[in-house]
Protein backbone atom coordinates (compact mmCIF):
# COMPACT_ATOMS: atom_id res chain seq x y z
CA UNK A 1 -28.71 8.26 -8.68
CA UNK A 2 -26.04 5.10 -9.27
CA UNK A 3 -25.08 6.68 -12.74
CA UNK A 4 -25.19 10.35 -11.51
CA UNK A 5 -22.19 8.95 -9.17
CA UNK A 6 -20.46 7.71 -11.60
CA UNK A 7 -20.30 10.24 -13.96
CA UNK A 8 -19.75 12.56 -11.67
CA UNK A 9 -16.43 9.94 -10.29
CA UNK A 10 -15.54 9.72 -14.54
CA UNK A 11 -15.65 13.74 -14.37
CA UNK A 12 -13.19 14.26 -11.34
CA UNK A 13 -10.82 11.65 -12.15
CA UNK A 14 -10.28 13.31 -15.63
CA UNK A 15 -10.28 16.34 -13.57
CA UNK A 16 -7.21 15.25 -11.72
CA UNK A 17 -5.38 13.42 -14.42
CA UNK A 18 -5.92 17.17 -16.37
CA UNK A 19 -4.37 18.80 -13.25
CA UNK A 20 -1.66 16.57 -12.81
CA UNK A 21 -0.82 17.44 -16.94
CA UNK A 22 -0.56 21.09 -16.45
CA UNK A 23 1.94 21.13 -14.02
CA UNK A 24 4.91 23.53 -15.31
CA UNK A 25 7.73 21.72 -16.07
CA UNK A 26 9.56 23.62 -13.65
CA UNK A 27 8.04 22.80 -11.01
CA UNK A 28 8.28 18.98 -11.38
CA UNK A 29 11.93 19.57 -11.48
CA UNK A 30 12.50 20.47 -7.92
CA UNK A 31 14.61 17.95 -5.93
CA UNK A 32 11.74 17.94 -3.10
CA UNK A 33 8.70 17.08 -5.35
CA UNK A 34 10.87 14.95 -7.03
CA UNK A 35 11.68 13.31 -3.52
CA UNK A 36 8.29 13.34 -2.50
CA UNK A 37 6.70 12.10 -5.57
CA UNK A 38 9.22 8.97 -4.97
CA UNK A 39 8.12 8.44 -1.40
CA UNK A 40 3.98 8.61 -2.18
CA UNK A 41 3.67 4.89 -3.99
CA UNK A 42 5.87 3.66 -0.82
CA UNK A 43 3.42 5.23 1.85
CA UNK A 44 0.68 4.14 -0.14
CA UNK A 45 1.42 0.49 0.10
CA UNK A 46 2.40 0.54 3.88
CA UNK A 47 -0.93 2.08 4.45
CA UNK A 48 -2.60 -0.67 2.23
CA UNK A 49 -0.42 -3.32 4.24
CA UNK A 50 -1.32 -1.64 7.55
CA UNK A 51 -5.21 -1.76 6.76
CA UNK A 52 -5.19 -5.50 5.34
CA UNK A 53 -3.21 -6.69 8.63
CA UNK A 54 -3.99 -5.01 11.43
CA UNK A 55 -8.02 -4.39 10.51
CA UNK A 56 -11.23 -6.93 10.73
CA UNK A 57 -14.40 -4.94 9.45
CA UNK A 58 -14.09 -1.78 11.65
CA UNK A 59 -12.02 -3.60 14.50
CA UNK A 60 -8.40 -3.39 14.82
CA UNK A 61 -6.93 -7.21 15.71
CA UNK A 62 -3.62 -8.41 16.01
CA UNK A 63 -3.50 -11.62 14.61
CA UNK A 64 -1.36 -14.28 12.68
CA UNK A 65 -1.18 -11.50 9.95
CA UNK A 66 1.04 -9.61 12.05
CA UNK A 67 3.23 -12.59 12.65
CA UNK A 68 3.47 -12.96 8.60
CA UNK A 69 4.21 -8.85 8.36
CA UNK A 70 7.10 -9.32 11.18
CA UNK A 71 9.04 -12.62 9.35
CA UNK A 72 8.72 -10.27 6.03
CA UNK A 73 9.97 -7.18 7.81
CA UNK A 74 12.67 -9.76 9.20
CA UNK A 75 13.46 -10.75 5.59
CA UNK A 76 13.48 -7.82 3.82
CA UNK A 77 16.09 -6.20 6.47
CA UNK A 78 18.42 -9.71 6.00
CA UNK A 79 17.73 -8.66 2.18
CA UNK A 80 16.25 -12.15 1.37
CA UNK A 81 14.68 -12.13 -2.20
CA UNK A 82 10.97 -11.28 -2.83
CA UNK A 83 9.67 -15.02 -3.45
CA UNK A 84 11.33 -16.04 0.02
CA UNK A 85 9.99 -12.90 1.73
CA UNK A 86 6.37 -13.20 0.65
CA UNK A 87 6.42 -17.48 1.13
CA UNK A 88 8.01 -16.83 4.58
CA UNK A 89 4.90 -14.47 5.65
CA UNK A 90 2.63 -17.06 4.24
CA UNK A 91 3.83 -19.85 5.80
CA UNK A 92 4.43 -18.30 9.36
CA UNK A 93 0.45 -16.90 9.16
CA UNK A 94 -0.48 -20.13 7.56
CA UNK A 95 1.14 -21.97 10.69
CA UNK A 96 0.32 -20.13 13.16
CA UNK A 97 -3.53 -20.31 12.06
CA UNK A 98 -3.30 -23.77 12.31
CA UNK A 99 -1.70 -24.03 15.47
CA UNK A 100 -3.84 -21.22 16.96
């Protein structure tokens, strides 16, 4: 049963990849799919980010995680560089799990 899964996971993801080649030409060209096609990795990784911070199992918390996501949300809009961004989450969930 374990292999029959995977196979059939091997055959749809080929599937898709196939799909995604036989797109016309012209229709990748279009200013909206181009737009869109921009936009999905984005959405993807808030939706990762949203899962990882604001889930526990199958609860929802709010937690020193969401502390961390605010100070990086606060960074990123003063335009602060990546490595201070991501080690100013850390140490604000790092702190307040210590304090808390």
């Amino acid at each position: 049963m374990t292999w029959a899964a995977v196979l059939a996971g091997a055959a749809g993801c080929y599937l898709l990849k196939l799909a995604g080649l036989s797109v016309p030409a012209s229709v990748l060209e279009r200013p909206v799919v181009r737009r869109v096609a921009g936009l999905i990795p984005v959405a993807l990784l808030s939706a990762l980010v949203a899962v990882q911070v604001f889930s526990d199992g199958h609860r929802l918390v709010v937690d020193e995680r969401a502390a961390g996501l605010a100070v990086a949300a606060g960074l990123l809009l003063l335009r602060a560089p990546f490595l201070v961004v991501v080690f100013g989450a850390a140490v604000t969930a790092a702190l307040l799990r210590l304090v808390l």
